[in-house]
PDB file of N, CA and C in Angstrom:
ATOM      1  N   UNK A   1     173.543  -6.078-130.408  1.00  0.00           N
ATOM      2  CA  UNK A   1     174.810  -5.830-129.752  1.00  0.00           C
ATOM      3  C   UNK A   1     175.375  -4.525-130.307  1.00  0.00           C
ATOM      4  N   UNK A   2     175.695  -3.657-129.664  1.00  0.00           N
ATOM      5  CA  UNK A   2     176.511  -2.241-129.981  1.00  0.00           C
ATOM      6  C   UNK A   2     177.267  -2.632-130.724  1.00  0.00           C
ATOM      7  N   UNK A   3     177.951  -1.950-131.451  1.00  0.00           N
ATOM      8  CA  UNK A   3     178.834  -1.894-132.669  1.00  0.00           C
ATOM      9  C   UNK A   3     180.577  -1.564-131.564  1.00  0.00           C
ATOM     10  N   UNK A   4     181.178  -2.743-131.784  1.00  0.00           N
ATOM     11  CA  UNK A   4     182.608  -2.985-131.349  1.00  0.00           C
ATOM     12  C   UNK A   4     182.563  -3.280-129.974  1.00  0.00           C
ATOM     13  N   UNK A   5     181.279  -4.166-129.717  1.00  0.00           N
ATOM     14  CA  UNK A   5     181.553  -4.707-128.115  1.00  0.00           C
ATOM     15  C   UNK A   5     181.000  -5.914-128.606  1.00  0.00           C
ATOM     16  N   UNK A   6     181.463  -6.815-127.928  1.00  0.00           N
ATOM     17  CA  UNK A   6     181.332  -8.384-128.060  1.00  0.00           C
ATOM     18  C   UNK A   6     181.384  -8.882-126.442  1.00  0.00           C
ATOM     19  N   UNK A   7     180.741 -10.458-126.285  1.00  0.00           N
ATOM     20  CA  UNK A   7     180.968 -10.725-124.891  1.00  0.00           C
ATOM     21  C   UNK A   7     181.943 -11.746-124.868  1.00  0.00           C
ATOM     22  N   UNK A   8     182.723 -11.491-123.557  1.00  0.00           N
ATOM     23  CA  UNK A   8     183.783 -11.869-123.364  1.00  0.00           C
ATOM     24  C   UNK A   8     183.005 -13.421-122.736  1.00  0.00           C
ATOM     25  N   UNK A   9     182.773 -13.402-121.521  1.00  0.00           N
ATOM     26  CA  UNK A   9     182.058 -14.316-120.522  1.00  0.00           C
ATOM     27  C   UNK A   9     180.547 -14.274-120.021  1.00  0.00           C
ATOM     28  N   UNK A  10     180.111 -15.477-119.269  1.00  0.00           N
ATOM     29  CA  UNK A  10     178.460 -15.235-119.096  1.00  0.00           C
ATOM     30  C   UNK A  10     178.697 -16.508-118.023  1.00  0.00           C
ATOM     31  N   UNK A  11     178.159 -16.041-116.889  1.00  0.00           N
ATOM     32  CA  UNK A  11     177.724 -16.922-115.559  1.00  0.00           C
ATOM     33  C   UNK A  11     176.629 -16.927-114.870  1.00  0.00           C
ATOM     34  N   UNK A  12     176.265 -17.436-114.165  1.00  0.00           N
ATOM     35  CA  UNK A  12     174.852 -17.397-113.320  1.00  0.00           C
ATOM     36  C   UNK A  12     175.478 -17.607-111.612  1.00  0.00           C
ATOM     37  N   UNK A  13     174.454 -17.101-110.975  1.00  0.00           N
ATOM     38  CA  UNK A  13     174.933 -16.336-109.669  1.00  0.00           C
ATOM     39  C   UNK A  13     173.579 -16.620-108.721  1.00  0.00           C
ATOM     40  N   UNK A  14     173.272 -17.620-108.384  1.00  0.00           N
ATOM     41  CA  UNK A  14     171.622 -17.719-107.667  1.00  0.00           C
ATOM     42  C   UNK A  14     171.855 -16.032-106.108  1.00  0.00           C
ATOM     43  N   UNK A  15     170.979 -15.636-105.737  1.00  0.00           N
ATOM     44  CA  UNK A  15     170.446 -14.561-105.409  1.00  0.00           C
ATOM     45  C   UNK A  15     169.532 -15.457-104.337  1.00  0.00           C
ATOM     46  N   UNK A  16     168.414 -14.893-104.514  1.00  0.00           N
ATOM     47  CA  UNK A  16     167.611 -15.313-103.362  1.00  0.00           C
ATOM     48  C   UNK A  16     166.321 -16.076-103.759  1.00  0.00           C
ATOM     49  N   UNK A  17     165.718 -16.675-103.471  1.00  0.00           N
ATOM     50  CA  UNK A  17     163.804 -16.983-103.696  1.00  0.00           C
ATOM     51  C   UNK A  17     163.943 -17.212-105.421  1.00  0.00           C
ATOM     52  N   UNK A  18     164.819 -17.703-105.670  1.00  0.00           N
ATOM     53  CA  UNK A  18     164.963 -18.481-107.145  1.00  0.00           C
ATOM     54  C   UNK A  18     165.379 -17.426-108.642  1.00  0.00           C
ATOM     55  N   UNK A  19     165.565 -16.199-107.279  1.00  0.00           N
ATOM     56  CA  UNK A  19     166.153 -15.293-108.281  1.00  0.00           C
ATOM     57  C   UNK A  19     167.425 -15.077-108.716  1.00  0.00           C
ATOM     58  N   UNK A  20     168.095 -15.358-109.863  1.00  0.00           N
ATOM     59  CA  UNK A  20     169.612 -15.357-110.286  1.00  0.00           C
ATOM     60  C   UNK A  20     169.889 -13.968-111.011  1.00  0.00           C
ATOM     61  N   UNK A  21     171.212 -13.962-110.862  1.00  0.00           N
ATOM     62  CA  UNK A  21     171.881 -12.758-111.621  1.00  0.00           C
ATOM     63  C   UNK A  21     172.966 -13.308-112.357  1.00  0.00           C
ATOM     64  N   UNK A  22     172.344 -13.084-113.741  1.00  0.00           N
ATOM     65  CA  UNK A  22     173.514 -13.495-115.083  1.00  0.00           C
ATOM     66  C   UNK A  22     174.914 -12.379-115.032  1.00  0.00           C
ATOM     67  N   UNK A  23     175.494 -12.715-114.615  1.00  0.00           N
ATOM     68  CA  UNK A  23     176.838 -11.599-115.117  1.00  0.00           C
ATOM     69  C   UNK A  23     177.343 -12.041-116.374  1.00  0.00           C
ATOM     70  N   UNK A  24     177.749 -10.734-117.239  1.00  0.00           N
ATOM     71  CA  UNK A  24     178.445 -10.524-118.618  1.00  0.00           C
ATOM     72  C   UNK A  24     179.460  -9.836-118.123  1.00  0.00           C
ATOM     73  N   UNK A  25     180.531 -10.294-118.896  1.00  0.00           N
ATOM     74  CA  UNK A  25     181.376  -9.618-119.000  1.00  0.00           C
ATOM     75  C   UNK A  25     181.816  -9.038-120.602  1.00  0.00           C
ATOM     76  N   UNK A  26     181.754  -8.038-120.507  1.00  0.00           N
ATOM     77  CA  UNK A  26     181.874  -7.133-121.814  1.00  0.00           C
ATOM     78  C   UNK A  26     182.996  -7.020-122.374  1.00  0.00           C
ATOM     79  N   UNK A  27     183.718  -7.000-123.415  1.00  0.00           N
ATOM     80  CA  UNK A  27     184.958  -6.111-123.957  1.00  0.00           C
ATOM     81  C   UNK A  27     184.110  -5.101-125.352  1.00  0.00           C
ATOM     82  N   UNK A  28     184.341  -3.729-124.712  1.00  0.00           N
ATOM     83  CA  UNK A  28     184.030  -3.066-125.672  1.00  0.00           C
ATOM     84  C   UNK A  28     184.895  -2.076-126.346  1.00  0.00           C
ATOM     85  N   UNK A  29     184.368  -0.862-127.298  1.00  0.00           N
ATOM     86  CA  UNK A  29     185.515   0.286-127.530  1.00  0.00           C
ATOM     87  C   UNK A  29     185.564   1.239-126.512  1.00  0.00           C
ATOM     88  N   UNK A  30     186.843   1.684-126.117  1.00  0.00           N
ATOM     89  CA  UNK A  30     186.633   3.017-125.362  1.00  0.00           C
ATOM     90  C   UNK A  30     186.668   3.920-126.110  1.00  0.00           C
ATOM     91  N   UNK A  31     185.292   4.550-126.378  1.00  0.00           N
ATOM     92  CA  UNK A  31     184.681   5.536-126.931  1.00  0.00           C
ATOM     93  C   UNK A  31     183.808   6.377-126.065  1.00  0.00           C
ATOM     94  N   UNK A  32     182.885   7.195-127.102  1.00  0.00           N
ATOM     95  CA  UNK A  32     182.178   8.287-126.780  1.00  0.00           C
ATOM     96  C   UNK A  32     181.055   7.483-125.910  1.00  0.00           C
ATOM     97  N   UNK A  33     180.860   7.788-124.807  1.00  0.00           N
ATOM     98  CA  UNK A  33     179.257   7.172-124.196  1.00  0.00           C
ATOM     99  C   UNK A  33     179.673   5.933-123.303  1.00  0.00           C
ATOM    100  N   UNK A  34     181.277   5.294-122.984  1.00  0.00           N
ATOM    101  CA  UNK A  34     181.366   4.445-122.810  1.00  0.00           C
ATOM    102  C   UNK A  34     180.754   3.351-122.703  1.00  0.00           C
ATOM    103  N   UNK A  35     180.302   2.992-121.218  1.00  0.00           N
ATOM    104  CA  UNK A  35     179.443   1.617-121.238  1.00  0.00           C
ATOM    105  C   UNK A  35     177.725   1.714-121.543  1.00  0.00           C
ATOM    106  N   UNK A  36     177.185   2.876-122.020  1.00  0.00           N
ATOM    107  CA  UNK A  36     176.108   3.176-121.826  1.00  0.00           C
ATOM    108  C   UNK A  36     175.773   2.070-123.063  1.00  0.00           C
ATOM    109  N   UNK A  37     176.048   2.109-124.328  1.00  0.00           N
ATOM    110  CA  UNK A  37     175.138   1.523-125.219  1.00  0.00           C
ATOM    111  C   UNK A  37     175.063  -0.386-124.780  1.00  0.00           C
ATOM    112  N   UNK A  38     175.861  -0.390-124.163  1.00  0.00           N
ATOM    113  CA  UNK A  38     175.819  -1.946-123.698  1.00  0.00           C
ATOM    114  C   UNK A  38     174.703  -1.849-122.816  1.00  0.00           C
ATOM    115  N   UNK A  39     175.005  -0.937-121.554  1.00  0.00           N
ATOM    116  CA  UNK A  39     174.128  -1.425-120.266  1.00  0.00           C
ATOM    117  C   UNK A  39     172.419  -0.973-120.857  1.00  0.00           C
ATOM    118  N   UNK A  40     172.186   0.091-121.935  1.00  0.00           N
ATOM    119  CA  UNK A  40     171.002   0.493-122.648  1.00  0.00           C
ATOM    120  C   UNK A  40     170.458  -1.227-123.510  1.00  0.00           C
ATOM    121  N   UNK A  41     171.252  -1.724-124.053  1.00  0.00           N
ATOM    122  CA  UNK A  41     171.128  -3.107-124.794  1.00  0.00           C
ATOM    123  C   UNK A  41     170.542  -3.887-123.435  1.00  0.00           C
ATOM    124  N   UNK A  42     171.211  -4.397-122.587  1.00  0.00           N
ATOM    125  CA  UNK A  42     170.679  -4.999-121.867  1.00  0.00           C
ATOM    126  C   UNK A  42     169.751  -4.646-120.742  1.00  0.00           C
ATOM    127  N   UNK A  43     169.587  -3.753-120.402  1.00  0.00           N
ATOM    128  CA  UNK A  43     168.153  -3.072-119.811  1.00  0.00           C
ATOM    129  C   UNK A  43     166.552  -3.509-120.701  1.00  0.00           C
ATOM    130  N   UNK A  44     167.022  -3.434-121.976  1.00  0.00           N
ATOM    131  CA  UNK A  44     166.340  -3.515-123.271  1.00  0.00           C
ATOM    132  C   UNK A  44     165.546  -4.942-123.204  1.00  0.00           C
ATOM    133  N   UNK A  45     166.550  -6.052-122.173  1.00  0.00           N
ATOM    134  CA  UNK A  45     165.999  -7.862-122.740  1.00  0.00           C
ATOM    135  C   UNK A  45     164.979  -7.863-121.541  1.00  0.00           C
ATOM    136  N   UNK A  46     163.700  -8.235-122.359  1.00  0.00           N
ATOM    137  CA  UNK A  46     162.325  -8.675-121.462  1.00  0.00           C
ATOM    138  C   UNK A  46     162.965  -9.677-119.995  1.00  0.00           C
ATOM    139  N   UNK A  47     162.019  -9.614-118.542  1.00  0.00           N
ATOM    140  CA  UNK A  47     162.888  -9.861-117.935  1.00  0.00           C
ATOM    141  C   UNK A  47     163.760  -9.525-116.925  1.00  0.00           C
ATOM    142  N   UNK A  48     164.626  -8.148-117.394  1.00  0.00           N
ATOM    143  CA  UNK A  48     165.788  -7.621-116.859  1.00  0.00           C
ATOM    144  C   UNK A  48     165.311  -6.623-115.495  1.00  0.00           C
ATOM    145  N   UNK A  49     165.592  -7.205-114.749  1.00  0.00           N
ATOM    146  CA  UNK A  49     164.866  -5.941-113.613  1.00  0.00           C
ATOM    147  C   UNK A  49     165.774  -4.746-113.180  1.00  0.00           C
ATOM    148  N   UNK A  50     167.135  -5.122-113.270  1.00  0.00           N
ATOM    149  CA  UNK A  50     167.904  -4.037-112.963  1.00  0.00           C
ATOM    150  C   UNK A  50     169.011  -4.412-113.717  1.00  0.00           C
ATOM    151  N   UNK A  51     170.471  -3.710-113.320  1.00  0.00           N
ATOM    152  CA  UNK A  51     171.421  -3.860-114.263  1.00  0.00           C
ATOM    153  C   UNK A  51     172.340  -3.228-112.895  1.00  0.00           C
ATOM    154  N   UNK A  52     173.787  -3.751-113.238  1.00  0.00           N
ATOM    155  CA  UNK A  52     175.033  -2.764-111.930  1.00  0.00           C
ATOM    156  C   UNK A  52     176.522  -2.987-112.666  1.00  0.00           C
ATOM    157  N   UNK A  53     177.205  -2.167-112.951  1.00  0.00           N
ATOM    158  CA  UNK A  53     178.308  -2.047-113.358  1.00  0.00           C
ATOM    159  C   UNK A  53     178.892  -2.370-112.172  1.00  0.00           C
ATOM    160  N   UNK A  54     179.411  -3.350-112.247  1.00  0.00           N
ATOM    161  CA  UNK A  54     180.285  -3.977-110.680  1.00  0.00           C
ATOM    162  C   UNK A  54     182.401  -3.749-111.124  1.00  0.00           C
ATOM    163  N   UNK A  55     182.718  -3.269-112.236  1.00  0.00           N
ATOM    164  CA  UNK A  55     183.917  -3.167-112.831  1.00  0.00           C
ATOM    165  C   UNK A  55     184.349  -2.568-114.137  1.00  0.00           C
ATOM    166  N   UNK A  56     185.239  -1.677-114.453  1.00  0.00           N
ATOM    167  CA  UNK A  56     184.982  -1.189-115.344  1.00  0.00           C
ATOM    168  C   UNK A  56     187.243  -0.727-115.818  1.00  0.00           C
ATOM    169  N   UNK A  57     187.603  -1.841-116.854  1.00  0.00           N
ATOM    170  CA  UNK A  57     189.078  -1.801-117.369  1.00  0.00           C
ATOM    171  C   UNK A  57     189.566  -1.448-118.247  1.00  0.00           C
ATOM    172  N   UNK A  58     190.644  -0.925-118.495  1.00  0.00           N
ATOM    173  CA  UNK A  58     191.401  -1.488-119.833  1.00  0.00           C
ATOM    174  C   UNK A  58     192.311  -2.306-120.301  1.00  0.00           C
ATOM    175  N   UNK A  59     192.082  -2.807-121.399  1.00  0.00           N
ATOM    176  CA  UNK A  59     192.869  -3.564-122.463  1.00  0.00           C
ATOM    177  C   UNK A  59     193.885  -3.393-122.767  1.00  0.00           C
ATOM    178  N   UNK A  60     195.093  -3.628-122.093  1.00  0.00           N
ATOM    179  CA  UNK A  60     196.324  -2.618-122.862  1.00  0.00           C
ATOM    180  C   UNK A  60     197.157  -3.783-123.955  1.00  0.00           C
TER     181      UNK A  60
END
């Protein structure tokens, strides 16, 4: 896990022909590189065929 992002939430989402899509929901730092070292982490898990930033907030 990147350093100062933790997961908030985790669901499953069936798709098609038994294929599901796990959504995470992230809280991370707004820093340098924003969401990259997360969506790089999870590209990373055996498995993962794609990845989509569907939202992107802040914390105030």
């Amino acid at each position: 896990m990147p350093e100062g992002a933790k997961i908030h939430d985790i669901a499953e989402e069936p798709i098609a022909f038994g294929l599901v899509a796990i959504i995470l929901n992230f809280i991370t730092d707004d820093g340098e590189g924003g969401s990259e070292p997360v969506e790089e982490m999870v590209s990373a898990i055996p498995g993962v065929a794609s990845i989509e930033i569907t939202g992107v907030g802040r914390l105030m």
